[in-house]
Each structure stands twice: as C-alpha cells, then as structure tokens.
Protein backbone atom coordinates (compact mmCIF):
# COMPACT_ATOMS: atom_id res chain seq x y z
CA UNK A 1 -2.19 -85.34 -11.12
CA UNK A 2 1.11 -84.51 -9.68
CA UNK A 3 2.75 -81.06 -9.79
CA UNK A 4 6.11 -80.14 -9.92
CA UNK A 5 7.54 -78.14 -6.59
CA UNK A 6 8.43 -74.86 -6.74
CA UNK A 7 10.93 -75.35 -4.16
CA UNK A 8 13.64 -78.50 -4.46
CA UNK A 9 16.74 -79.19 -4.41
CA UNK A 10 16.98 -77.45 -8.22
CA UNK A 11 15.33 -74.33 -7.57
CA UNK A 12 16.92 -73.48 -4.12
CA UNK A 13 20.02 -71.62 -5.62
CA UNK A 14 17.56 -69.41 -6.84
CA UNK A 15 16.16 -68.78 -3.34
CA UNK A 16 19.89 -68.65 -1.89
CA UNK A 17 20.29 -65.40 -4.45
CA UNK A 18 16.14 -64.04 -3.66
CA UNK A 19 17.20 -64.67 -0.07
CA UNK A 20 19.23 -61.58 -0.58
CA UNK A 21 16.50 -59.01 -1.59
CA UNK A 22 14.09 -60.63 1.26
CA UNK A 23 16.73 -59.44 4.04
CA UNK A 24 16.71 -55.91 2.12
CA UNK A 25 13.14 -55.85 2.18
CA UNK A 26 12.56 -57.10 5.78
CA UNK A 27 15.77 -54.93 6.76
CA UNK A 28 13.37 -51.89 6.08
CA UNK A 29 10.72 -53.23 8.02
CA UNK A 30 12.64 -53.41 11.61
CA UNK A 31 11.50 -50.68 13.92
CA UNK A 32 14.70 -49.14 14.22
CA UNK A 33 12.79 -45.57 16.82
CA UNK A 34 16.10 -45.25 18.49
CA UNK A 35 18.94 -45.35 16.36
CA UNK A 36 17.18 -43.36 13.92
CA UNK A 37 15.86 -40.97 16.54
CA UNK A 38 18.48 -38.67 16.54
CA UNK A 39 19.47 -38.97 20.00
CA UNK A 40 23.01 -40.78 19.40
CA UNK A 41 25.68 -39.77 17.33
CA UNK A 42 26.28 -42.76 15.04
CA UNK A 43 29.89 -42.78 13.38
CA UNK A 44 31.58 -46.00 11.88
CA UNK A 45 34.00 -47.84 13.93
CA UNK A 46 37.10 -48.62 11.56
CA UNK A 47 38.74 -51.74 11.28
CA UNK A 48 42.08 -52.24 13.10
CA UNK A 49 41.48 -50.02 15.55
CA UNK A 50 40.61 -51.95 18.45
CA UNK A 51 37.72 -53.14 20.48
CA UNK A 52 37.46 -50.45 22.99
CA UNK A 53 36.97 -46.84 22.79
CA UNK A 54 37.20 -44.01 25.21
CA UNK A 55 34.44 -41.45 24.74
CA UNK A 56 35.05 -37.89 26.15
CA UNK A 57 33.46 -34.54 26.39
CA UNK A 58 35.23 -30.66 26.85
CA UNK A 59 33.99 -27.51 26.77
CA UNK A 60 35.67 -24.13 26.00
CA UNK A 61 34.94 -20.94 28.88
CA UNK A 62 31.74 -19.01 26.90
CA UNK A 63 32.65 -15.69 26.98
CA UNK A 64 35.53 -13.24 25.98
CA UNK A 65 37.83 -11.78 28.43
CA UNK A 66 38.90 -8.12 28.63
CA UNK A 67 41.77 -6.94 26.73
CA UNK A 68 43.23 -3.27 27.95
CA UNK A 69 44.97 -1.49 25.65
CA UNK A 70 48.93 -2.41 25.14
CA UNK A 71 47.81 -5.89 27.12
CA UNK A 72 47.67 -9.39 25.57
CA UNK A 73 44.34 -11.36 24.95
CA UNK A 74 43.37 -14.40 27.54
CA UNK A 75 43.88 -17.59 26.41
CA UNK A 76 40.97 -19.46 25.51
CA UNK A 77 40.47 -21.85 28.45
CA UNK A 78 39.57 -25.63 27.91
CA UNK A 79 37.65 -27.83 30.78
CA UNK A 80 38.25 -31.56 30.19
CA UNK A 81 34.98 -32.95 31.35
CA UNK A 82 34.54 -36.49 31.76
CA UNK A 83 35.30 -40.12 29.94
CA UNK A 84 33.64 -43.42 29.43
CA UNK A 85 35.39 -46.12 28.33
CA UNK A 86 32.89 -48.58 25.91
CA UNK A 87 33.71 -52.05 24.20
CA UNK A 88 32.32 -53.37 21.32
CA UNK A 89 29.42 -55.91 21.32
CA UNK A 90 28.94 -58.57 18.48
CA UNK A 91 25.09 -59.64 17.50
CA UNK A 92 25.01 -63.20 15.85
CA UNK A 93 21.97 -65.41 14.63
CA UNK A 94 21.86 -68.64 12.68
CA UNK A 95 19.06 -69.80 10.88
CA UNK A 96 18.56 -73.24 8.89
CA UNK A 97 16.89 -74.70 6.41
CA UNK A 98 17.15 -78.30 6.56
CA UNK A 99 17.15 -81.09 3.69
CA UNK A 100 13.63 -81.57 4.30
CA UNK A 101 12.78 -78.30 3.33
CA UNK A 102 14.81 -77.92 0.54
CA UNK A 103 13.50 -81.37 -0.81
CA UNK A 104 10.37 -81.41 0.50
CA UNK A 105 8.88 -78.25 -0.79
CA UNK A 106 8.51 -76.41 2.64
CA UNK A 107 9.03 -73.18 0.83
CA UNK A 108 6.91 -71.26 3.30
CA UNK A 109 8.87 -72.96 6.58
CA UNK A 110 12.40 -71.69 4.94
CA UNK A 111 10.53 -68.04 4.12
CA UNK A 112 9.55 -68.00 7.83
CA UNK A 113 13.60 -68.56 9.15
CA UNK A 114 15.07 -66.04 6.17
CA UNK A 115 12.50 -63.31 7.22
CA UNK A 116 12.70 -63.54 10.60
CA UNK A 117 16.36 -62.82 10.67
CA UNK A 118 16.95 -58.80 10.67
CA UNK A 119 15.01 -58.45 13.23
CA UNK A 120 16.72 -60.43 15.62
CA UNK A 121 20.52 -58.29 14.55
CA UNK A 122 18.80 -54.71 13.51
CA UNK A 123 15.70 -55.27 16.55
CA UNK A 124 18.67 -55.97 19.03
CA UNK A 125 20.49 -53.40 18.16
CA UNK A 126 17.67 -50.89 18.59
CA UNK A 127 16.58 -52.75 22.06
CA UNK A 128 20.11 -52.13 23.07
CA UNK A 129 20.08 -48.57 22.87
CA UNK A 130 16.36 -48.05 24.21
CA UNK A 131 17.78 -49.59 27.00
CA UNK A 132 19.73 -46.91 27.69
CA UNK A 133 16.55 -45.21 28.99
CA UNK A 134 14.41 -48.06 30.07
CA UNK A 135 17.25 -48.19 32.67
CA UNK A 136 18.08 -44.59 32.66
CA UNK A 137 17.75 -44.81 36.84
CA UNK A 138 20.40 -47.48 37.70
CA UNK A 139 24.35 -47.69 37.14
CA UNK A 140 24.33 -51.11 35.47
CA UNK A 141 21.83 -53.54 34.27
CA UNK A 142 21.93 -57.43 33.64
CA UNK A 143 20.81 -58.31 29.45
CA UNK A 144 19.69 -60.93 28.22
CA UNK A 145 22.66 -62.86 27.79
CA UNK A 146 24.02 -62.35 31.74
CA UNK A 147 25.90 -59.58 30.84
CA UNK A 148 26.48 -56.63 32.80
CA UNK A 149 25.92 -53.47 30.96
CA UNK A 150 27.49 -50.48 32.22
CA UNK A 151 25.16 -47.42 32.09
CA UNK A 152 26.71 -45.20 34.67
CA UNK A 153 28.00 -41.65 33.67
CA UNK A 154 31.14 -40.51 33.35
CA UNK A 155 30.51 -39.12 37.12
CA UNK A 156 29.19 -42.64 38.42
CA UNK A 157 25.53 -41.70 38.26
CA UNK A 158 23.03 -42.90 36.71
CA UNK A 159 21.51 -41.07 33.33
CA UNK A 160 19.12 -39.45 35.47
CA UNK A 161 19.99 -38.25 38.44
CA UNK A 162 19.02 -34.85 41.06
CA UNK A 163 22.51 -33.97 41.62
CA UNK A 164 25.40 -34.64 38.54
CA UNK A 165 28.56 -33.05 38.69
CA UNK A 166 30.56 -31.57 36.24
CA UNK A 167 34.76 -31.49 36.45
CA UNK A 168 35.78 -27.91 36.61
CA UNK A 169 33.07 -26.87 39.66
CA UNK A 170 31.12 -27.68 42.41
CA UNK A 171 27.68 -26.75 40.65
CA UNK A 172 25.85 -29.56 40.17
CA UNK A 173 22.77 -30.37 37.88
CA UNK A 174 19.37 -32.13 37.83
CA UNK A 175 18.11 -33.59 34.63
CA UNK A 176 15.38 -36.03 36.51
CA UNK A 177 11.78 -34.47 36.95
CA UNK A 178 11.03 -34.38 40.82
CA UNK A 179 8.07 -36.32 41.41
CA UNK A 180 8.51 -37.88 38.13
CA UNK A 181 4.80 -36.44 36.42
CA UNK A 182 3.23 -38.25 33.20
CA UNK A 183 3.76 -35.79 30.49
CA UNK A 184 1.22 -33.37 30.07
CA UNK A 185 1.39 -29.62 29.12
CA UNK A 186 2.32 -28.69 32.77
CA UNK A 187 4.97 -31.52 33.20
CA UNK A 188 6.48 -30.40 29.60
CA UNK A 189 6.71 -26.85 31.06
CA UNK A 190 7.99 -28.16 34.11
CA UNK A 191 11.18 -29.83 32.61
CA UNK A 192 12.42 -27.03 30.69
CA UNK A 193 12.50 -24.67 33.00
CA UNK A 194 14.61 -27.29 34.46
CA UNK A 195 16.46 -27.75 31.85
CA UNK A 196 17.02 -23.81 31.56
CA UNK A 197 18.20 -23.90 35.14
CA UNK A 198 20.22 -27.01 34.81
CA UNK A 199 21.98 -27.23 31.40
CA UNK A 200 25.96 -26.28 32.53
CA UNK A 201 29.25 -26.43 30.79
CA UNK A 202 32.10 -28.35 32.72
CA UNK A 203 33.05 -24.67 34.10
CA UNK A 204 29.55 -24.65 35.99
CA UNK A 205 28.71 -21.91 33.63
CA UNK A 206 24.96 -21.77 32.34
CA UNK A 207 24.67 -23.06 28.67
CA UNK A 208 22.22 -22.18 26.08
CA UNK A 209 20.92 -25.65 24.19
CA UNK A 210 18.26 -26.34 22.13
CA UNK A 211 16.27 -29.07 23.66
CA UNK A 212 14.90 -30.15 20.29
CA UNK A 213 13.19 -33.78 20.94
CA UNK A 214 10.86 -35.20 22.77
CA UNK A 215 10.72 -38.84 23.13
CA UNK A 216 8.15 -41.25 24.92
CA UNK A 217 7.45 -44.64 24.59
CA UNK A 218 4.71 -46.42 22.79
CA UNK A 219 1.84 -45.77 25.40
CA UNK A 220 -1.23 -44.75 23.49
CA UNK A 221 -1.83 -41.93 26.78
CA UNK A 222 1.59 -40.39 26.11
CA UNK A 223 1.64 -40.53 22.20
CA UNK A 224 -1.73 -39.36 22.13
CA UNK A 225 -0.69 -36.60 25.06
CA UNK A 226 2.38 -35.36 22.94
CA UNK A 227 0.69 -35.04 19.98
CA UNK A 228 -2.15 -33.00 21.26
CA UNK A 229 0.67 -30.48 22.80
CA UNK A 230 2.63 -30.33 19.56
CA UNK A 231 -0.01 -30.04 17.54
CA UNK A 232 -3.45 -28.68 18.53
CA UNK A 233 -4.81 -25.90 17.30
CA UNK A 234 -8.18 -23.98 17.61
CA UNK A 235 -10.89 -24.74 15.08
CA UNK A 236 -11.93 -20.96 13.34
CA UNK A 237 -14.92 -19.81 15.39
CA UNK A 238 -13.40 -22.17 18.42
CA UNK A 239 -13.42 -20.63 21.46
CA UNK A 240 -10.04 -20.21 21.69
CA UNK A 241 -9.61 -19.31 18.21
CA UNK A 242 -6.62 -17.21 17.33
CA UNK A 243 -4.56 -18.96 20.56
CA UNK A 244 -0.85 -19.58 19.12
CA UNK A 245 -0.22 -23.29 20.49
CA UNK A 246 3.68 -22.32 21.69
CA UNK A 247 5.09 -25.96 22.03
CA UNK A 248 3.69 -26.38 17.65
CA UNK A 249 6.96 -27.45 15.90
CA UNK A 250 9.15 -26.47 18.96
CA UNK A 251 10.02 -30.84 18.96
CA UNK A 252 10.60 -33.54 17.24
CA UNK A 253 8.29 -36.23 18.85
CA UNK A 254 10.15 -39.51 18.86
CA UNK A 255 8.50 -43.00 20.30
CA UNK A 256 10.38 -45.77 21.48
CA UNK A 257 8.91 -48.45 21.43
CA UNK A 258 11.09 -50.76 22.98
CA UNK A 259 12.03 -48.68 26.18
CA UNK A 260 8.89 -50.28 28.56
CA UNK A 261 10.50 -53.51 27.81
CA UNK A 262 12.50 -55.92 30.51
CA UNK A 263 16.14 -57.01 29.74
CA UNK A 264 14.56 -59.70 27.18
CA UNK A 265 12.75 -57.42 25.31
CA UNK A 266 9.81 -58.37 27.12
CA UNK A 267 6.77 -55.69 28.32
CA UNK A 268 7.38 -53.68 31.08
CA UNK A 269 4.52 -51.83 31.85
CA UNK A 270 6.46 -49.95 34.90
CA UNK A 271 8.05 -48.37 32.53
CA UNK A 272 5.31 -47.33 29.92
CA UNK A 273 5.00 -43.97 30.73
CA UNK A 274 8.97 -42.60 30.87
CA UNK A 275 9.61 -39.68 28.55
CA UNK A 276 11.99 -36.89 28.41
CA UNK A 277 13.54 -33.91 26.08
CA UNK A 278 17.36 -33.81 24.28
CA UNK A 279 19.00 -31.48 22.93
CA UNK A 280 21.20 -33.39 20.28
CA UNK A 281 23.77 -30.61 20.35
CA UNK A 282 25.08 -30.96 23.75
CA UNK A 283 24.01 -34.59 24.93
CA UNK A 284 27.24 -37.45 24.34
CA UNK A 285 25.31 -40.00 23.54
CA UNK A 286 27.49 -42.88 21.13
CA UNK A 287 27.01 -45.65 18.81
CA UNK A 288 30.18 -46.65 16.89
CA UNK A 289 29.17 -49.20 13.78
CA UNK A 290 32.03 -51.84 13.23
CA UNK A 291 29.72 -54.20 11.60
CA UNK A 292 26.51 -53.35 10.17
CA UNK A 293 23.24 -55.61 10.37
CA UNK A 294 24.82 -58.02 7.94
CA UNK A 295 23.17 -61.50 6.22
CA UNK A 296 25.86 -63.95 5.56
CA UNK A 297 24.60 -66.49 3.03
CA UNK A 298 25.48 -70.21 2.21
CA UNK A 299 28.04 -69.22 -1.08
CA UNK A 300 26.44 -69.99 -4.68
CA UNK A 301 28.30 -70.63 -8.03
CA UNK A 302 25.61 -69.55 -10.16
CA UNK A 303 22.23 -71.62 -9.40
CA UNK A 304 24.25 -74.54 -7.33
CA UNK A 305 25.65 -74.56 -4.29
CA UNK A 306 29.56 -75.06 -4.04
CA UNK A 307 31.01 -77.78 -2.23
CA UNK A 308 32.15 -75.39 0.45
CA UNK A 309 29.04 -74.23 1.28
CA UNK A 310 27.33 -73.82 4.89
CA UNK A 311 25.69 -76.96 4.77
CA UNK A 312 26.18 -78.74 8.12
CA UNK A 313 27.85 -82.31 7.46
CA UNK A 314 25.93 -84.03 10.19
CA UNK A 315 22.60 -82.31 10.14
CA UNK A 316 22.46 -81.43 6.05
CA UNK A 317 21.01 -77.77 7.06
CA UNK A 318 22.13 -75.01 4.97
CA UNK A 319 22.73 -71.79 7.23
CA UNK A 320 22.23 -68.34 6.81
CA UNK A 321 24.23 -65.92 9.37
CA UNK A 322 22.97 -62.83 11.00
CA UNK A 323 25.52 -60.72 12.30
CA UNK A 324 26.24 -57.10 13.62
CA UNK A 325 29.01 -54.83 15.94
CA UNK A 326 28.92 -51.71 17.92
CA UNK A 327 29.20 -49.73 20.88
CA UNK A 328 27.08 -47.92 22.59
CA UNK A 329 28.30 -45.31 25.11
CA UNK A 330 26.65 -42.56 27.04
CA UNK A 331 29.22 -40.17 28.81
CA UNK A 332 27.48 -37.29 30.74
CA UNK A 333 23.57 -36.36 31.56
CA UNK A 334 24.28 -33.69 30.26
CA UNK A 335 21.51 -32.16 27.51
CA UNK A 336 18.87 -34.96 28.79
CA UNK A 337 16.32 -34.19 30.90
CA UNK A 338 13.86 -37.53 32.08
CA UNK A 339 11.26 -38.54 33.84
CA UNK A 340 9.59 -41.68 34.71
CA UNK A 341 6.03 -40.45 34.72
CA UNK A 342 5.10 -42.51 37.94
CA UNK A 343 4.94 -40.12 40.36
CA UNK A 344 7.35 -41.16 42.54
CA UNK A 345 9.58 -38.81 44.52
C-alpha cells in the first residue's frame, strides 16, 4: 500500500516558511562563549558608513590639581593613547536542496543542510573572536581562508606581551604571566598582583580596574580548577569550616571553547590550557555588527515558489543563504592579563 510523502514538490513551500523557525531554533543552539562573554564591546555598525573603522582609546590625568586662592583651576589634561584601524569581514554559506529531495521525499537530507547552517555564520563568528586569544602571542595569524588577520596592538605587540607601552610615558606594562602557570589558586593570585602592578593609564599613572572575568577554555582540568576556586566552600564540621573562600563571586567564569582550536577550527591541544582575567571596563576590545547572522531564503508567494526564486537553472537546487558582517578589533593590552598555562618562560 502506497503512502503519500510528506515532503514533495506540494508541501515544500510549507518547509520554505518552517525553514524559518528551524534557523531560530538552531540559531539558539550555536555556542556563541565569546561574543556573549562580555569581553568585547559589541555596537552595530550602520549602513553607509564605510567598511573600515578606526578604533581608539584616551584617558583623562586621575587626579585634581591644586588651586591657590585668586589662581585659576588646571585644565583637565587628555592623553590620546593608541589606534587600530579594522575592516569589515563578510561570512557567507549556501546550502541546497536539490530536485531530488524535494521530489523524492528526502525530508531528513534537506533538514540536515537547513540545520546545519547557523552554525557555520554564528560558529564563525564566535571562532573569529576566540581567536583573538588562541593567538593572543603573535602579531598576525593566517585563517582559514589565507587571510592574514591582524592581531597586533595598537603598539605593534602582540595581546600579550612582558613589556607594552603606553603613549604619554616610558612606563611600560606586563599583562603575560612569566612562566606561563596552569591556573590554580597560586597562579590566580599570581596574575593580579600583576595586574595591580601593571594596569596604567596612557600617562603611566597606576589605574584602579576591576578585573571582573575569568576565562579558560574548555579543558575539563581548568573548568574543573576554576570552579573549585570560585566556589568551594567548607562543609559545617569540615576542617576548615568557617574559612571565607576570598576569590567566591569575585569572577565571572567564562569558557571558550573554541580558543584551543587551529586556524580551521580544528583541536589544538597546545593551547588547551590558556586562561586569563579582564576587566571589561578598561580593556578595548571591538566587534562592530553590520550584518547579523542572517538566513536568506528562496522567496515564497504563499505555499509556491515564485518564478524568481533561488532555484539554480542548471542544477534545479533551491538555495538557502547564510550570511553575516563585522569587525573585530582589539586596540591596547590594556585590562587583560594572560597566560598560556604551559610553563614556558
């Protein structure tokens, strides 16, 4: 006994409209750890206004001059610090489904292309800026497409680095752990003192910033590690019991798990134990939205497909279009402090 398909040529404008609330679904589904993390400032990028962007810090001097009496107050006194100049980046995917799955009932085959699809615009997006610390040791990297990605500060170091510089004095800072520990209570301890010691305004000056995240990536060891510091506490009757754990709600713990990756996304297990601290307030870290993770699909008049739809006159596939825009742009070290957790020098 024969059954009639549930997916043909007279049903599929009701899977062009469904395909819709399956990219909304799937949309929530992408691991989006960094964008979300609250690490970069994410603004939109308006239309019309170009496709490059020059990022800049500044500071104001910290403290109040005298004033004697009769005299006029100082001017407030503005550093320029430094600028990055960042282009925009377009994402696009195209996925089919052919004539033999629209007629042929390969309902599940079609599923599999529409699903897979915000993951390759939202998942790149979020690789992309992971990236920024999977290569948070080097001036430039190669992607996946043979491009060369600037990641150089605005002072032509790398993101971490033992000796930035800063415009308006000599000082400089270091916001890379020496000998680069795993992160453990010690290590933890370790970086913020150096980031008490190294956090500086453009003048030099020593700046107070709340270093209010802690990110690692998805290694079980370091997840399990910073949990245990953030959030241990001593059993009643414990030994310890009555010990205030100091670090409890101090940070936000963010993983990311698509820093130990290569430039395709691929593991990188060199790179499975870097972690480090922020402090949102002070750290220029950029992503400018022109185009949003965006599904394009084949247009419908009601339940059939117009004439001027995407189908492809010599193959007969229908295509749906993934497509996003942005920059990315890092300007100073400033408020990060890193480490690679390898123990190298």
């Amino acid at each position: 006994m024969s059954t009639t398909p549930v997916f043909n040529t007279s049903t599929f404008g009701d899977f062009v409209e469904l395909a819709d609330v399956i990219w909304i679904k799937e949309l929530g589904e992408v691991d989006m750890s960094a964008r979300n993390s609250g690490i970069f400032r994410v603004s939109p990028w308006p239309a019309g206004t170009g496709d490059d962007r020059n990022y800049k810090e500044f500071d104001t001097n910290q403290y109040a001059k005298n004033k004697d009496e009769g005299s006029k107050a100082s001017q407030s006194e503005i550093q320029i610090g430094y600028n990055k100049h960042a282009g925009l980046v377009r994402r696009a995917e195209n996925v089919g489904v052919t004539w033999e799955m629209r007629n042929r009932n390969k309902y599940d085959e079609a599923m599999q292309q529409i699903t897979a699809l915000p993951e390759k615009i939202a998942g790149r997006l979020d690789l992309d800026l992971s990236h920024r610390f999977t290569f948070m040791t080097a001036t430039s990297f190669t992607d996946m497409d043979g491009k060369t990605i600037d990641t150089s500060m605005g002072d032509g170091f790398a993101l971490g680095y033992s000796a930035h510089t800063v415009t308006g004095s000599s000082t400089t800072y270091r916001n890379i752990l020496a000998n680069n520990p795993q992160l453990s209570e010690g290590s933890l301890e370790s970086i913020e003192k150096q980031a008490v010691e190294n956090t500086i305004d453009n003048f030099g000056t020593k700046k107070s910033n709340k270093y209010t995240i802690l990110w690692t990536t998805d290694d079980p060891n370091s997840v399990n590690t910073a949990k245990k510091i953030l959030r241990s506490t001593a059993t009643l009757g414990a030994p310890n019991e009555g010990v205030v754990n100091v670090n409890q709600q101090k940070y936000k713990h963010v993983i990311l798990p698509r820093v130990a990756t290569d430039a395709n996304g691929a593991a990188d297990s060199t790179k499975a134990k870097y972690w480090g601290i922020v402090a949102p307030s002070v750290a220029s870290a950029y992503l400018s939205i022109e185009q949003e993770p965006t599904m394009i699909r084949p247009k419908v008049n009601g339940k059939e497909l117009t004439s001027d739809n995407a189908e492809d006159v010599e193959t007969d596939t229908v295509t749906w279009r993934g497509r996003g825009s942005y920059s990315i742009c890092i300007v100073s070290g400033r408020g990060f402090q890193v480490s690679k957790g390898d123990g190298t020098a």
